[in-house]
N, C-alpha and C. Protein backbone atom coordinates (compact mmCIF):
# COMPACT_ATOMS: atom_id res chain seq x y z
N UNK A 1 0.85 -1.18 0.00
CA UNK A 1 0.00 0.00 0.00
C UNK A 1 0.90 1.24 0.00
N UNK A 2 0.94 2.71 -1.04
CA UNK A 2 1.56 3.49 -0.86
C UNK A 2 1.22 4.28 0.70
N UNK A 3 2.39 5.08 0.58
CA UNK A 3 2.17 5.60 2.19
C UNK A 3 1.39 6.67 2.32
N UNK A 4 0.88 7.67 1.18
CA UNK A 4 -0.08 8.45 1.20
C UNK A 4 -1.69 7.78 1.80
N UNK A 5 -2.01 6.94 1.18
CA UNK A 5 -3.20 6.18 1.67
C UNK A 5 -2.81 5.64 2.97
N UNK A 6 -1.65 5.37 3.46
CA UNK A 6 -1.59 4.28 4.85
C UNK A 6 -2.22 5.84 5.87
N UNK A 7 -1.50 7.06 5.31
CA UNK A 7 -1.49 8.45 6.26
C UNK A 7 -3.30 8.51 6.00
N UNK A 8 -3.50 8.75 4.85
CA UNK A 8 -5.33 8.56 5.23
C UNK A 8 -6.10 7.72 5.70
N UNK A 9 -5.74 6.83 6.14
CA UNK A 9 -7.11 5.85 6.37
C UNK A 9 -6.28 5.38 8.15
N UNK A 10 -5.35 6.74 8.55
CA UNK A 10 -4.85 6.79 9.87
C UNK A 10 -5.86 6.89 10.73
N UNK A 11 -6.46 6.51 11.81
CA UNK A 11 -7.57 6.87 12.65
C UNK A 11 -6.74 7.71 13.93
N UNK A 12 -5.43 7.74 14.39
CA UNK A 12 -4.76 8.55 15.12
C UNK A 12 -4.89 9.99 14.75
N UNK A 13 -4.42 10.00 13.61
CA UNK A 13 -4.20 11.46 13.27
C UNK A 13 -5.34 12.21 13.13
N UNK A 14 -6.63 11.27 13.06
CA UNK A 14 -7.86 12.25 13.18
C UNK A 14 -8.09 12.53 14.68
N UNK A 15 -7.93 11.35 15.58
CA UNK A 15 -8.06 11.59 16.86
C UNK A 15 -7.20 12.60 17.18
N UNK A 16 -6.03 12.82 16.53
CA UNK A 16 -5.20 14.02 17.44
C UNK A 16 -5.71 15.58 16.86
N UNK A 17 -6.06 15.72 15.51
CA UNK A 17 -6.76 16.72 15.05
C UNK A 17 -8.06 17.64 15.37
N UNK A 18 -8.74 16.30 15.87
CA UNK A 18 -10.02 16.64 16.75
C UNK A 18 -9.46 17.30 17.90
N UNK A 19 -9.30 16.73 18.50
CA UNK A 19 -8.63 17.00 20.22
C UNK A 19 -8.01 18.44 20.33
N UNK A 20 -7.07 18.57 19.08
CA UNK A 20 -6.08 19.81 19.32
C UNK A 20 -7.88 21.03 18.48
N UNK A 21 -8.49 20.34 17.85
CA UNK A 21 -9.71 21.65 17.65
C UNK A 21 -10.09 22.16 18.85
N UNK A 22 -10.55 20.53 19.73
CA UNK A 22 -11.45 21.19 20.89
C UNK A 22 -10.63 21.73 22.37
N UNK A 23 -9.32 21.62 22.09
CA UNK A 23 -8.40 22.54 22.74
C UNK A 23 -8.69 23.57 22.35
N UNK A 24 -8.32 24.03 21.49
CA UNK A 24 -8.12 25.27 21.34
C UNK A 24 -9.69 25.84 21.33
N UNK A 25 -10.63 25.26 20.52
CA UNK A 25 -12.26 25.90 20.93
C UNK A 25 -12.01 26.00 22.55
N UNK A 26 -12.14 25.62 23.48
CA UNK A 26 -12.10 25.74 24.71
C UNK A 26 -11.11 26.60 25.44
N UNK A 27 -10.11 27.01 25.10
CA UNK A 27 -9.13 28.15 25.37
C UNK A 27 -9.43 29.24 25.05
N UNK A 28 -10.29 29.44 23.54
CA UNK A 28 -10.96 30.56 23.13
C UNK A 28 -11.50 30.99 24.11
N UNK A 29 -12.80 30.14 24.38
CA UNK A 29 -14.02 29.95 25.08
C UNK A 29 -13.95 30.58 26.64
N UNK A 30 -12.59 30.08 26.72
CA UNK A 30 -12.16 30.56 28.61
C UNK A 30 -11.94 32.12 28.30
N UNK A 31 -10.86 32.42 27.67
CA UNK A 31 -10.61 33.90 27.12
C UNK A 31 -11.60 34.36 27.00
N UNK A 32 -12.48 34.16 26.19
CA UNK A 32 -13.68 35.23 26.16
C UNK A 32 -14.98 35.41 27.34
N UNK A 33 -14.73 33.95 27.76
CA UNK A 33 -15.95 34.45 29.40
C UNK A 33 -15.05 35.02 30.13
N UNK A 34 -13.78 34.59 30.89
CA UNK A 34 -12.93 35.79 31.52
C UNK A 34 -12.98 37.04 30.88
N UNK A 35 -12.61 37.81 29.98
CA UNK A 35 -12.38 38.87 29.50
C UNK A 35 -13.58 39.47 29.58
N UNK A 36 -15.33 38.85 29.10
CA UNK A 36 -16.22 39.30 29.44
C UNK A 36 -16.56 39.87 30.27
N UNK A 37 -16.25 38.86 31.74
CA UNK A 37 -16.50 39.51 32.93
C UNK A 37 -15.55 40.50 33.91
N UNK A 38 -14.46 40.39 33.42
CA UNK A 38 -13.57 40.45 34.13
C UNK A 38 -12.30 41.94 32.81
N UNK A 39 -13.31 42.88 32.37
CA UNK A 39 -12.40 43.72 31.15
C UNK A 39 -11.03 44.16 31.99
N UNK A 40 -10.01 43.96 30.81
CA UNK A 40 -9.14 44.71 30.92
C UNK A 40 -8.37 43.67 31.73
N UNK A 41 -8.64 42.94 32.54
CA UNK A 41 -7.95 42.05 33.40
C UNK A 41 -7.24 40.81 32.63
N UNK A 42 -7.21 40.17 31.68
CA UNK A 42 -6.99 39.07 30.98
C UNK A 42 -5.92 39.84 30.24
N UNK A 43 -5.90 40.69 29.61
CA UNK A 43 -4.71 40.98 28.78
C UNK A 43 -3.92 42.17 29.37
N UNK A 44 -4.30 42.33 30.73
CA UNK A 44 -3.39 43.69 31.33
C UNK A 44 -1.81 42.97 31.91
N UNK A 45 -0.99 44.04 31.76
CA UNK A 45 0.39 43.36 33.02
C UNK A 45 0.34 43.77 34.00
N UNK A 46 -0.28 44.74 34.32
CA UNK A 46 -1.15 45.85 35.60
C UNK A 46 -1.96 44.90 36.14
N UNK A 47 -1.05 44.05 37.10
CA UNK A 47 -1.70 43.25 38.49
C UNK A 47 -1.93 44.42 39.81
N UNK A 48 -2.68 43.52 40.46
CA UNK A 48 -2.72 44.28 41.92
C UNK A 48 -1.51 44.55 42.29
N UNK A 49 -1.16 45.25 43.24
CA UNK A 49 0.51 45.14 43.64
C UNK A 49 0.06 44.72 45.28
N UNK A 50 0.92 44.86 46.23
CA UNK A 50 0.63 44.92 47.52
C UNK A 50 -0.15 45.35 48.32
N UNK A 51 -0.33 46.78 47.57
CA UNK A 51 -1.92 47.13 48.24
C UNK A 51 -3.20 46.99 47.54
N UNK A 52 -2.82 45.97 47.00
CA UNK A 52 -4.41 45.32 46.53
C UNK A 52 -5.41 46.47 45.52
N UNK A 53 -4.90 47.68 45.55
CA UNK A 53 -5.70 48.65 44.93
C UNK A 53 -5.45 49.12 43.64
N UNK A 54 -4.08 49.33 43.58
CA UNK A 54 -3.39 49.77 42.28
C UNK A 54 -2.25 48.95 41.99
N UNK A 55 -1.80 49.31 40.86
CA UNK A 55 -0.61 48.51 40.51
C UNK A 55 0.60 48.56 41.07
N UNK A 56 1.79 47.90 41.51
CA UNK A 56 2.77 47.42 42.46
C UNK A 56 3.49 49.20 41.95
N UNK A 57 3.83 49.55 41.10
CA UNK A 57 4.65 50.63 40.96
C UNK A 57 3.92 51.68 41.46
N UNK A 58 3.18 52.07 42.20
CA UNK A 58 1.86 53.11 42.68
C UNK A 58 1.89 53.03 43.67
N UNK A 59 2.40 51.46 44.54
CA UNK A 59 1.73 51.25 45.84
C UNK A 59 2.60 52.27 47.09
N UNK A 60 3.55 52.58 46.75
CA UNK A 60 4.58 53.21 47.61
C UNK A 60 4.62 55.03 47.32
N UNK A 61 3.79 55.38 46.20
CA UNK A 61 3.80 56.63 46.22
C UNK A 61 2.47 57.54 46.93
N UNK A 62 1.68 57.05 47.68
CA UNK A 62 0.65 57.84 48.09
C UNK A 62 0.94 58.71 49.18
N UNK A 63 0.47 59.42 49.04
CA UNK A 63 0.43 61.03 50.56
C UNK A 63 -0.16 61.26 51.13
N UNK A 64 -0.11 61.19 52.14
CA UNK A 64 -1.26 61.67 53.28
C UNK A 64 -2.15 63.22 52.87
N UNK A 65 -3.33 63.60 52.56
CA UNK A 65 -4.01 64.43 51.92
C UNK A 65 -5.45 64.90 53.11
N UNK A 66 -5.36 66.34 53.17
CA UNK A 66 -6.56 66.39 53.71
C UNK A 66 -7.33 67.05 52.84
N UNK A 67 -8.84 66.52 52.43
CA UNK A 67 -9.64 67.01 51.36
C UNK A 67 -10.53 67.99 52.10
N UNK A 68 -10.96 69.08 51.43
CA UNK A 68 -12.11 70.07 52.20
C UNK A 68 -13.26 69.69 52.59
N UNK A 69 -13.27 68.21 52.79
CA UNK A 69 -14.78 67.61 53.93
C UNK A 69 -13.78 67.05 55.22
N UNK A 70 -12.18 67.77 55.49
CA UNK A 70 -11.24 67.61 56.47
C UNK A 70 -11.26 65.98 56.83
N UNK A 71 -11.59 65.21 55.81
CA UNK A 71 -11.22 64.03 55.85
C UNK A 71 -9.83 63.04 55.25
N UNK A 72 -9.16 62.69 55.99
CA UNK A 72 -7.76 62.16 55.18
C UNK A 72 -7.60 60.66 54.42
N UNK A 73 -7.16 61.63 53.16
CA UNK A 73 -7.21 60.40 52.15
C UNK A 73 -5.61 60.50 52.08
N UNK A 74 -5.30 58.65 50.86
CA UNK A 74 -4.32 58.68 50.64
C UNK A 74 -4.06 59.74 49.31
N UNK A 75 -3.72 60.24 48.38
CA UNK A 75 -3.87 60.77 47.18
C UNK A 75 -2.55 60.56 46.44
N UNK A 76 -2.58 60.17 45.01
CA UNK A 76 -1.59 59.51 43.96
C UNK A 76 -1.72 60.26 42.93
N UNK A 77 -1.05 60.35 42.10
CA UNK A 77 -0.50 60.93 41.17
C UNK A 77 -0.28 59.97 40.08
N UNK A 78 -1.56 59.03 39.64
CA UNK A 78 -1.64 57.97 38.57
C UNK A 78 -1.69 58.60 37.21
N UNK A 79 -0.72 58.06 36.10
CA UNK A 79 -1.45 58.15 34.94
C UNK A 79 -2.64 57.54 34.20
N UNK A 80 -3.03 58.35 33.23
CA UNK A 80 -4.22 57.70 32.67
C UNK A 80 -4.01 56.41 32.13
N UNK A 81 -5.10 55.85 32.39
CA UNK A 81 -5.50 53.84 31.66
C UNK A 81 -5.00 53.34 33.08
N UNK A 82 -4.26 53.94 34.18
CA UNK A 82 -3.98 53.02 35.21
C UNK A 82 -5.48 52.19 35.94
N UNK A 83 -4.96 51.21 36.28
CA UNK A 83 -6.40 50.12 36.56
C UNK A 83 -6.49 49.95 38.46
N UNK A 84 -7.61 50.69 38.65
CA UNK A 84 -8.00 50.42 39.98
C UNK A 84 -8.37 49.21 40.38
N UNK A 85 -8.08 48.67 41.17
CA UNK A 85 -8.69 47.17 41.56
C UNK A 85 -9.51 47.41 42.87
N UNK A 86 -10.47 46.53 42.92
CA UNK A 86 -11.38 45.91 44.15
C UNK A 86 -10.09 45.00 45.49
N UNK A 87 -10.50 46.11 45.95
CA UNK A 87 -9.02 45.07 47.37
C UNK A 87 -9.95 44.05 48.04
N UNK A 88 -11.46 43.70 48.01
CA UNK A 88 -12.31 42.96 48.82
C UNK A 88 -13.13 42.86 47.87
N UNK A 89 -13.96 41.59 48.16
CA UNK A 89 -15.29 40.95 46.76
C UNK A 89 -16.19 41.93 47.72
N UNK A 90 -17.07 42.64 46.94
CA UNK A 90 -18.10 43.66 47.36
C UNK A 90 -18.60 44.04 46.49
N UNK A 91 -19.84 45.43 45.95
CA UNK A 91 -20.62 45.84 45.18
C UNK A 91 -20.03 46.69 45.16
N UNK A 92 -20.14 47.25 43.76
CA UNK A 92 -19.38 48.55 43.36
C UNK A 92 -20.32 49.42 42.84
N UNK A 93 -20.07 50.71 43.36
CA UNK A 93 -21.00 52.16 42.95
C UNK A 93 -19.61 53.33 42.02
N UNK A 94 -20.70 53.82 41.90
CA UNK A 94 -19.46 55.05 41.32
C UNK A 94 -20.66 56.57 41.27
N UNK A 95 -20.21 57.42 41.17
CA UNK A 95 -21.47 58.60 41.23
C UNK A 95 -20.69 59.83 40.87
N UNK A 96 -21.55 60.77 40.34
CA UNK A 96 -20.82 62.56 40.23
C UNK A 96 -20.10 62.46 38.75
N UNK A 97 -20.33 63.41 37.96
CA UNK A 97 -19.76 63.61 36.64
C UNK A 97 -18.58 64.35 36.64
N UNK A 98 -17.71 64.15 36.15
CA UNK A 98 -16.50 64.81 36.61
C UNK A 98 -16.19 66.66 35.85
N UNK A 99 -16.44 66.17 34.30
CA UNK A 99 -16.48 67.29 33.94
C UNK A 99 -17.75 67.50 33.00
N UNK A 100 -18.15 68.70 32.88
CA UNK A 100 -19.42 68.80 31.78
C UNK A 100 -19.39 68.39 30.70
N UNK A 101 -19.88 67.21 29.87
CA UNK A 101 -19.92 66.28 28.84
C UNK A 101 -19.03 65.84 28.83
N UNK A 102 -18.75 64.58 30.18
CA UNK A 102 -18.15 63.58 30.16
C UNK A 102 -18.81 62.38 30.58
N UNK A 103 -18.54 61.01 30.40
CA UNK A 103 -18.74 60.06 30.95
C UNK A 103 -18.05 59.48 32.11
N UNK A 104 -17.09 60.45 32.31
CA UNK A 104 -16.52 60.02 33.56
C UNK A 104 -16.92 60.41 34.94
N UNK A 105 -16.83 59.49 36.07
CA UNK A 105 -17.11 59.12 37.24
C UNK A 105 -16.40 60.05 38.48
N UNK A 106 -16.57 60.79 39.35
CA UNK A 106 -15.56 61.00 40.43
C UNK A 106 -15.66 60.24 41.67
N UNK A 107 -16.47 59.88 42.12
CA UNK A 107 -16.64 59.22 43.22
C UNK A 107 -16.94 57.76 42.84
N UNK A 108 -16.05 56.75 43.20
CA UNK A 108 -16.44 55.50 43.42
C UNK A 108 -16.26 54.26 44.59
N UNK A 109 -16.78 52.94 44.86
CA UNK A 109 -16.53 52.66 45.96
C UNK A 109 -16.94 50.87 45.59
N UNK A 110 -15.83 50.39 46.57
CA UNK A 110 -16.52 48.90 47.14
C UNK A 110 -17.06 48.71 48.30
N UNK A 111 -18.40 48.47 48.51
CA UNK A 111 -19.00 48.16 49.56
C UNK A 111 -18.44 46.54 49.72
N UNK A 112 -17.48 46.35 50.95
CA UNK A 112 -17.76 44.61 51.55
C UNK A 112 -18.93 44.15 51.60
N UNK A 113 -19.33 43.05 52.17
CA UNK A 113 -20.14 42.33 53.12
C UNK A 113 -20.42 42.75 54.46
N UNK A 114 -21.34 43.12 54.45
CA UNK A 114 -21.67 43.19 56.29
C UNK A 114 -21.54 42.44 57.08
N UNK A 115 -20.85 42.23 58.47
CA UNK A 115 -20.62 41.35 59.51
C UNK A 115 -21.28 41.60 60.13
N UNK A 116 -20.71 40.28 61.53
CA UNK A 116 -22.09 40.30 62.17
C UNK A 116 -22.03 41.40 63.51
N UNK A 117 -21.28 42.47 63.32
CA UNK A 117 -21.27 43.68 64.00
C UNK A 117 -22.14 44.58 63.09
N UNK A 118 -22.74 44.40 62.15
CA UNK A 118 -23.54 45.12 61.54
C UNK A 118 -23.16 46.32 60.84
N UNK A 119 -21.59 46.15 60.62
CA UNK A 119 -20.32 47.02 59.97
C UNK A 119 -19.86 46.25 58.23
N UNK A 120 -19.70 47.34 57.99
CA UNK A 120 -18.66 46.80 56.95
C UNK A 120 -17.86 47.71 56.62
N UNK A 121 -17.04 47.26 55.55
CA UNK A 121 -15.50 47.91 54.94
C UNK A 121 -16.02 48.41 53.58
N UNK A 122 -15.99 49.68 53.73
CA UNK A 122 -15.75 50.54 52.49
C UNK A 122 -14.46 50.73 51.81
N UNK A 123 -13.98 50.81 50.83
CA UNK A 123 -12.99 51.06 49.65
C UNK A 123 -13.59 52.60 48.72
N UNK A 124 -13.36 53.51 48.94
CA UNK A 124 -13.85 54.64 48.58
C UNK A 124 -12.72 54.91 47.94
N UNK A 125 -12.98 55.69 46.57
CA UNK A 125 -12.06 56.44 45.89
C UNK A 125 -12.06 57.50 45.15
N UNK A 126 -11.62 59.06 44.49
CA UNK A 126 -12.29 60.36 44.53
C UNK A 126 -11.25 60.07 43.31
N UNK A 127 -11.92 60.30 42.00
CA UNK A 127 -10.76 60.81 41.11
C UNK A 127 -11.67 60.47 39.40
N UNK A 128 -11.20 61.26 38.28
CA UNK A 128 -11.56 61.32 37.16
C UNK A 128 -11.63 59.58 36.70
N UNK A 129 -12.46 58.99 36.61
CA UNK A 129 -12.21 57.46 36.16
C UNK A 129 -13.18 57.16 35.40
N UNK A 130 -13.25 56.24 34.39
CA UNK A 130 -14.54 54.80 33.83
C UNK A 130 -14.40 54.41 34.59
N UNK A 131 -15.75 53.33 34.76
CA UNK A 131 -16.44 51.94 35.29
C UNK A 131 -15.73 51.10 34.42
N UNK A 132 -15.59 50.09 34.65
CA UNK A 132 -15.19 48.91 33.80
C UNK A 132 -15.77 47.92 33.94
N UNK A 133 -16.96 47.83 35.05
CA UNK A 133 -17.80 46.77 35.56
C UNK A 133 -18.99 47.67 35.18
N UNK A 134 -20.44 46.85 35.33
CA UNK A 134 -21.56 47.94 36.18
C UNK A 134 -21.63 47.99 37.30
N UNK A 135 -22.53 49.94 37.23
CA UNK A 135 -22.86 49.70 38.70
C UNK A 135 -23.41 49.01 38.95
N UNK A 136 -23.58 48.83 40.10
CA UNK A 136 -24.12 47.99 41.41
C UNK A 136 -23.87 46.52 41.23
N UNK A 137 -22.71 46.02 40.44
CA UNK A 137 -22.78 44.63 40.43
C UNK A 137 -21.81 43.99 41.38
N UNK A 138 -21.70 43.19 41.55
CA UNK A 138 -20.38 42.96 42.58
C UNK A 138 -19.52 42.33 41.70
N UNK A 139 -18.34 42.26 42.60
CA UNK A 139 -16.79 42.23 42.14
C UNK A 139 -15.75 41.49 42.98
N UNK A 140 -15.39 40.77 42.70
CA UNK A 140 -14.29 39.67 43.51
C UNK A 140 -13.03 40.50 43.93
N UNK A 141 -12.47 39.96 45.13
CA UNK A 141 -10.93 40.68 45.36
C UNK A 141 -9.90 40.92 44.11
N UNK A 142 -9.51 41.90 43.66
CA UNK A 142 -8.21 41.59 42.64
C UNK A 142 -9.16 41.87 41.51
N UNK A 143 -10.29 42.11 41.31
CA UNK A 143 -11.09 42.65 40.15
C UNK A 143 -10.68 43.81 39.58
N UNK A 144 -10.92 44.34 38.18
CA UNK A 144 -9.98 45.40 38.29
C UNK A 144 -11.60 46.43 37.97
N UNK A 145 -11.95 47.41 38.92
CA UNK A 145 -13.12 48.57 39.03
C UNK A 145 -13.23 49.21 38.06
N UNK A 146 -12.20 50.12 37.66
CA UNK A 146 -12.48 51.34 37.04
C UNK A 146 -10.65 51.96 36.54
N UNK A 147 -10.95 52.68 35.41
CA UNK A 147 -9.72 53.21 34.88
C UNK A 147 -9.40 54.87 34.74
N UNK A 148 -8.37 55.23 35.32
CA UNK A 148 -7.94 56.16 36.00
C UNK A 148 -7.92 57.34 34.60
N UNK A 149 -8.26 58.45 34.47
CA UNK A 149 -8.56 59.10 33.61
C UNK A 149 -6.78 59.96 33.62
N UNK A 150 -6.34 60.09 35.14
CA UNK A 150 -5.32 60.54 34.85
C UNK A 150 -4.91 62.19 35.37
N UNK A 151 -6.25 62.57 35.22
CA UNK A 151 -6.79 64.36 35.57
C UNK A 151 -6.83 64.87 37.09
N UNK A 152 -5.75 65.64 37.27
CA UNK A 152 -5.02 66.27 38.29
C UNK A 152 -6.39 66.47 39.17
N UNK A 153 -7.05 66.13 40.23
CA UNK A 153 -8.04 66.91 41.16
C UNK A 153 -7.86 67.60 42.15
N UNK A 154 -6.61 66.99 42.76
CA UNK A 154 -5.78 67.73 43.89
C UNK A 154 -5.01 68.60 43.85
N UNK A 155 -4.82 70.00 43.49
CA UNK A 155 -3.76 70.82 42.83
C UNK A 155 -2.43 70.83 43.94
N UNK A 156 -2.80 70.88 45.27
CA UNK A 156 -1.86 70.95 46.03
C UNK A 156 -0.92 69.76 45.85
N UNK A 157 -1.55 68.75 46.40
CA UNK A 157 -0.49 67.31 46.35
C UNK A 157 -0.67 67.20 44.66
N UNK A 158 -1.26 67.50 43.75
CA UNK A 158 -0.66 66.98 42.55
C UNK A 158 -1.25 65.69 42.05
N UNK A 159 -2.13 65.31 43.09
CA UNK A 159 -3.10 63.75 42.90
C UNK A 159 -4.25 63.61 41.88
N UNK A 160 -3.91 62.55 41.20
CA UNK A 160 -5.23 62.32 40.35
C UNK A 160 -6.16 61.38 40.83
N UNK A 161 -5.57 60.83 41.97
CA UNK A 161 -6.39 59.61 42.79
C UNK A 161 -6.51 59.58 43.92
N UNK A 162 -8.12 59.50 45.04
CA UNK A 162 -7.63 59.94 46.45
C UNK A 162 -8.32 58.76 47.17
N UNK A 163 -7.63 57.86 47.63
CA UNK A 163 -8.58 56.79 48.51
C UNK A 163 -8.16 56.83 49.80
N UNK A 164 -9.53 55.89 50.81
CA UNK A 164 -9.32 55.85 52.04
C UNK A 164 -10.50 54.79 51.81
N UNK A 165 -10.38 54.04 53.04
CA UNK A 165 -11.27 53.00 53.94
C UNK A 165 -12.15 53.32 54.71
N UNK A 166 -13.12 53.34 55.03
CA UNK A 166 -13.91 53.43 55.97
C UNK A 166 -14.93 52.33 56.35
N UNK A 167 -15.44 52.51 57.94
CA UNK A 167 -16.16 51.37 58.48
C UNK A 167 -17.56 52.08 58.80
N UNK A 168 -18.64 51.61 57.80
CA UNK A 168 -19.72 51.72 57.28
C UNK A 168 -20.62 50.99 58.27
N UNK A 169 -21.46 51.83 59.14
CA UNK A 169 -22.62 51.14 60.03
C UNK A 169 -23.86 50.44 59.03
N UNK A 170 -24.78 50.20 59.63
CA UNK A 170 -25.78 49.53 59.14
C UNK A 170 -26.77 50.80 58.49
N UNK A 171 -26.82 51.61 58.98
CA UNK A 171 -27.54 53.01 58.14
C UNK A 171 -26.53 53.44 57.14
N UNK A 172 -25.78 53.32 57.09
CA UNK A 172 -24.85 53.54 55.60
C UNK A 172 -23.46 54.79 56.17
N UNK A 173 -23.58 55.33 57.66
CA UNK A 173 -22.84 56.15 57.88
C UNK A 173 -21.12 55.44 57.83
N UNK A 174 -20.35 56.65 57.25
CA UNK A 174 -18.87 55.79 57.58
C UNK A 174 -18.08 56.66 58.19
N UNK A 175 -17.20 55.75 58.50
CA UNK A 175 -15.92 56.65 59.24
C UNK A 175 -15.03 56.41 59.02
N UNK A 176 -13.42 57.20 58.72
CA UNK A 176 -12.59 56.64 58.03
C UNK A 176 -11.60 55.81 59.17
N UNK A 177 -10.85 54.60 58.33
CA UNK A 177 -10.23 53.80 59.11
C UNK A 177 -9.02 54.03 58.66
N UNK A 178 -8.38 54.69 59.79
CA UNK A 178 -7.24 54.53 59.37
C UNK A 178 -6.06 53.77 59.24
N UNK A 179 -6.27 52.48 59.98
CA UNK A 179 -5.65 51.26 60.19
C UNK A 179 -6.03 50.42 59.21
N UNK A 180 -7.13 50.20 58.50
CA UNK A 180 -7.27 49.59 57.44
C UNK A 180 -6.29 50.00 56.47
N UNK A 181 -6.54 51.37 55.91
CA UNK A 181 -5.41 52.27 55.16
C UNK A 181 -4.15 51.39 54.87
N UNK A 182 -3.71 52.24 56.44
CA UNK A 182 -2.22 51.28 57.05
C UNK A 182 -2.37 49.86 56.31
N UNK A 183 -3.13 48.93 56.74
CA UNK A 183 -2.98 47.76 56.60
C UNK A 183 -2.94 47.77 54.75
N UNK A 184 -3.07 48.73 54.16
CA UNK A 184 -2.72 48.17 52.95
C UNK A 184 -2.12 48.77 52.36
N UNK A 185 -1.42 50.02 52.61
CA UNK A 185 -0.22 50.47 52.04
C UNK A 185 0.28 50.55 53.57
N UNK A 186 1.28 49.62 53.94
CA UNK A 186 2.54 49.51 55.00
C UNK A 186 3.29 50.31 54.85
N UNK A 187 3.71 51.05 53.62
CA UNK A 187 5.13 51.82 53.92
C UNK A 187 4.45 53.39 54.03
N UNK A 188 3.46 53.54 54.32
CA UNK A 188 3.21 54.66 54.68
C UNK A 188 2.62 54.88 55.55
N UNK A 189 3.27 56.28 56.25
CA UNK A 189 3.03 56.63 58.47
C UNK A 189 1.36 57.74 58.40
């Protein structure tokens, strides 16, 4: 029998042909439900860094900031497309137009889970950004929220990004924590 026909009437080589299709259909398949849910996260190199919020080169530059509701945030000096992340799985809001005919956001936030102190952990953040999720949907730790527009709000410190933590009663009041803070950017007093 020539060896062209022995290679067709191979039943291996169809079995391996199939297999390597429905590999790769199924790798597609993962890529595109991750990327669905999860934008910007599948093809970014912009991981969380240490403080769970922004990316590892960010995490060490924030400043202690007092904003004119004399509340202290951290405030950064991000460029634009930088990717905010969810530091806790919670529901995400965002609110306030930043500039007149824009789609961008100034105020946004992760609400935690409520414990059984009837508290939870806010992730609040003040700065020119997109949504990258919807509102009100929730969001896993390490999710990436919203993308940093980049636009100076703080003229003094120079910040385009101003977060802080706070511990949120059961009527929705919060207060800022400043040990939470701490607990997630360490190198700053």
């Amino acid at each position: 029998m020539p060896p062209e026909t022995q290679v067709k009437n191979d039943p291996t080589l169809v079995i391996v042909l199939i297999v390597s299709a429905l590999i790769i259909a199924g790798a597609l398949a993962y890529v595109y439900i991750l990327h669905d849910n999860f934008p910007g996260y599948m093809f970014s190199f912009n991981r969380p860094g240490p403080c769970a919020v922004l990316p590892a080169k960010y995490c060490d530059q924030g400043q202690p900031v007092t904003y004119p509701d004399n509340q202290t945030y951290l405030g950064f000096n991000v460029p634009s497309s930088t990717i905010i992340y969810a530091p806790f799985a919670g529901k995400f809001s965002a609110s306030g137009v930043a500039k007149s005919n824009s789609a961008l956001n100034i105020y946004g936030s992760v609400m935690g889970n409520y414990n059984s102190n009837s508290t939870a952990t806010l992730f609040y953040f003040m700065g020119e950004f997109k949504p990258l999720v919807k509102l009100g949907s929730e969001v896993g730790a390490g999710q990436p929220v919203a993308e940093s527009d980049g636009y100076i709000i703080d003229q003094v410190s120079n910040s385009s990004l101003l977060i802080n933590f706070q511990d949120v009663n059961a009527e929705g009041l919060g207060v800022i924590d400043q040990n939470i803070l701490n607990s997630y950017f360490k190198t700053q007093k």
